[in-house]
Protein backbone atom coordinates (compact mmCIF):
# COMPACT_ATOMS: atom_id res chain seq x y z
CA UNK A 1 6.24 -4.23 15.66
CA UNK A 2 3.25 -4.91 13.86
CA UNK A 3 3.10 -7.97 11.24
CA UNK A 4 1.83 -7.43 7.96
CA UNK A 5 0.68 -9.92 5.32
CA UNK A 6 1.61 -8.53 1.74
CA UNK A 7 -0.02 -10.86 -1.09
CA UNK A 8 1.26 -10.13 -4.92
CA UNK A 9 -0.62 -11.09 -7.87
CA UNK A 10 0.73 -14.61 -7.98
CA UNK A 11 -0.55 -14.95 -4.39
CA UNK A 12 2.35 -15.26 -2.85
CA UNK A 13 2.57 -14.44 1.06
CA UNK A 14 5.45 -11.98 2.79
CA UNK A 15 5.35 -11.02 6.12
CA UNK A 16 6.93 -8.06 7.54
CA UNK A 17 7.52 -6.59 10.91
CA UNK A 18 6.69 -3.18 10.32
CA UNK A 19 8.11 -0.55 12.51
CA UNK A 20 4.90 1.69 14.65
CA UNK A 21 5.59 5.08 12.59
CA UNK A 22 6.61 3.99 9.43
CA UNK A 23 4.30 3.45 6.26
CA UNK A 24 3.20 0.34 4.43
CA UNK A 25 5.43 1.33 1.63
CA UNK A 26 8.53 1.75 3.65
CA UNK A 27 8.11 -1.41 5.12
CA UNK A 28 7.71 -3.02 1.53
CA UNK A 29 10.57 -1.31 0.25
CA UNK A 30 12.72 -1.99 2.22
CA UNK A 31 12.60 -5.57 2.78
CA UNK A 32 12.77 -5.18 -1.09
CA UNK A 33 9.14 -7.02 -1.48
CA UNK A 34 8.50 -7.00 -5.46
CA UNK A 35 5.54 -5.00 -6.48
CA UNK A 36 5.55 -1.89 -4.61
CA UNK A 37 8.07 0.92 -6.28
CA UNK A 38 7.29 3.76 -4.28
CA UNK A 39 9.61 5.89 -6.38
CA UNK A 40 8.71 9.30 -5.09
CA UNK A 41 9.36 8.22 -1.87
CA UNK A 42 6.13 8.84 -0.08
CA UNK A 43 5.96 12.16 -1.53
CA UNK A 44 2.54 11.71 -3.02
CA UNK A 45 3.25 12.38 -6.53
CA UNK A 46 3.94 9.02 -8.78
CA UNK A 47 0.74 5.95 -7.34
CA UNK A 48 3.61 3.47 -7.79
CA UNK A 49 2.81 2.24 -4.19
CA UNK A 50 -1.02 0.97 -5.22
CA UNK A 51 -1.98 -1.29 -2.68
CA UNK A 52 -5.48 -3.05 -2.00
CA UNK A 53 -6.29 -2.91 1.21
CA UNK A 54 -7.80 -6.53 2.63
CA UNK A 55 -11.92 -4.87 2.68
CA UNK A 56 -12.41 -6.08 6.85
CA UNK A 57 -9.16 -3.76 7.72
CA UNK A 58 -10.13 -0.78 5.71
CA UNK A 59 -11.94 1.18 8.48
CA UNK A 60 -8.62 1.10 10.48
CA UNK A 61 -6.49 2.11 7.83
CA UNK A 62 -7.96 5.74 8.12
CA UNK A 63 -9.06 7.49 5.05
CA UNK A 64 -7.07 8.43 1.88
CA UNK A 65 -6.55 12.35 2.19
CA UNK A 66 -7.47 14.86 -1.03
CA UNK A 67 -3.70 14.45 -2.48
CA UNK A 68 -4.06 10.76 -2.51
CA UNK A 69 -7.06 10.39 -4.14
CA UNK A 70 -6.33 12.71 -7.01
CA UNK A 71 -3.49 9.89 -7.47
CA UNK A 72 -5.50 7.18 -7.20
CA UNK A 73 -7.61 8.67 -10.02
CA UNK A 74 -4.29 8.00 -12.05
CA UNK A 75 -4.39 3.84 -11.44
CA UNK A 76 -5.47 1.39 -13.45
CA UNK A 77 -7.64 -1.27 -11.54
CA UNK A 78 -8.34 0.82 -9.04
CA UNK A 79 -11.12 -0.87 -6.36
CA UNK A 80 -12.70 0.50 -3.71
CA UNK A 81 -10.07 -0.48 -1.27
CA UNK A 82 -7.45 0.84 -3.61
CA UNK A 83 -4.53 3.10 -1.48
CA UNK A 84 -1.45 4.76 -1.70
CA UNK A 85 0.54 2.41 0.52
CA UNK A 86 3.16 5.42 1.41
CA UNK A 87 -0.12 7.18 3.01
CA UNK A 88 -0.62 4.28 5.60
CA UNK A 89 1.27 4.79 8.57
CA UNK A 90 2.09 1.44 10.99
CA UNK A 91 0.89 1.32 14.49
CA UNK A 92 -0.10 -1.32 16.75
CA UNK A 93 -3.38 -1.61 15.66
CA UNK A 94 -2.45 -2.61 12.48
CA UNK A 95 -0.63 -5.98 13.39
CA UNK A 96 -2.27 -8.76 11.38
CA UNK A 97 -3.04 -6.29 8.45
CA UNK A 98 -3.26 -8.05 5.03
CA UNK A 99 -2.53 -6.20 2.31
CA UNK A 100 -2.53 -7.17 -1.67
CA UNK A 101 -0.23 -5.93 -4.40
CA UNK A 102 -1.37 -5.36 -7.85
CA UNK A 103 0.43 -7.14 -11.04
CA UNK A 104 1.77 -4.33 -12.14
CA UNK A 105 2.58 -0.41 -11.15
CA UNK A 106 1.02 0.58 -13.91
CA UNK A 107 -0.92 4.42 -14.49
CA UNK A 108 -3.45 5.38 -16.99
CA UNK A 109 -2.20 7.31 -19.86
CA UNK A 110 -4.39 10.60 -20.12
């Protein structure tokens, strides 16, 4: 299983064994890690799994599809290596990935 480094705002460091398969956000969820909510369940329709992707990984995380970035357009502080962290799926090539959590889950209000 691939390891991945989630850092929160406070810069505290969790790693997680991530199953090959599953998504960033599953593996955050549930090990319970504080700051991703992923309350649609990967579904693509709430941003509450906003993740920054660590800039030298971003060319193997693949790239965010329409649906995601229409979400994305929804975040506050997004960045360039802002993602949905439900649209990153784990495989070996992944293993070392570091991946940053924002303060908050927090959309813009249109």
């Amino acid at each position: 299983m691939p390891l991945i480094k989630y850092i929160n705002s406070n810069e505290t460091i969790t790693q997680i064994d991530v199953p090959n398969g599953s998504t960033l956000m599953h593996g955050a969820t549930v090990n319970m890690l504080d700051g991703i909510l992923g309350e649609c369940g990967g579904a693509v329709t709430c941003a509450t799994c906003h993740c920054y992707i660590d800039m030298a990984w971003l060319g193997k995380t693949g790239k965010a599809g329409h649906r995601e970035l229409e979400k994305l357009k929804l975040v506050k502080n997004r960045r360039p290596n802002s993602r949905l962290s439900c649209q990153i799926k784990v495989n070996d090539g992944l293993d070392g990935l570091t991946v940053y959590l924002p303060e908050t889950q927090v959309l813009n209000t249109l």
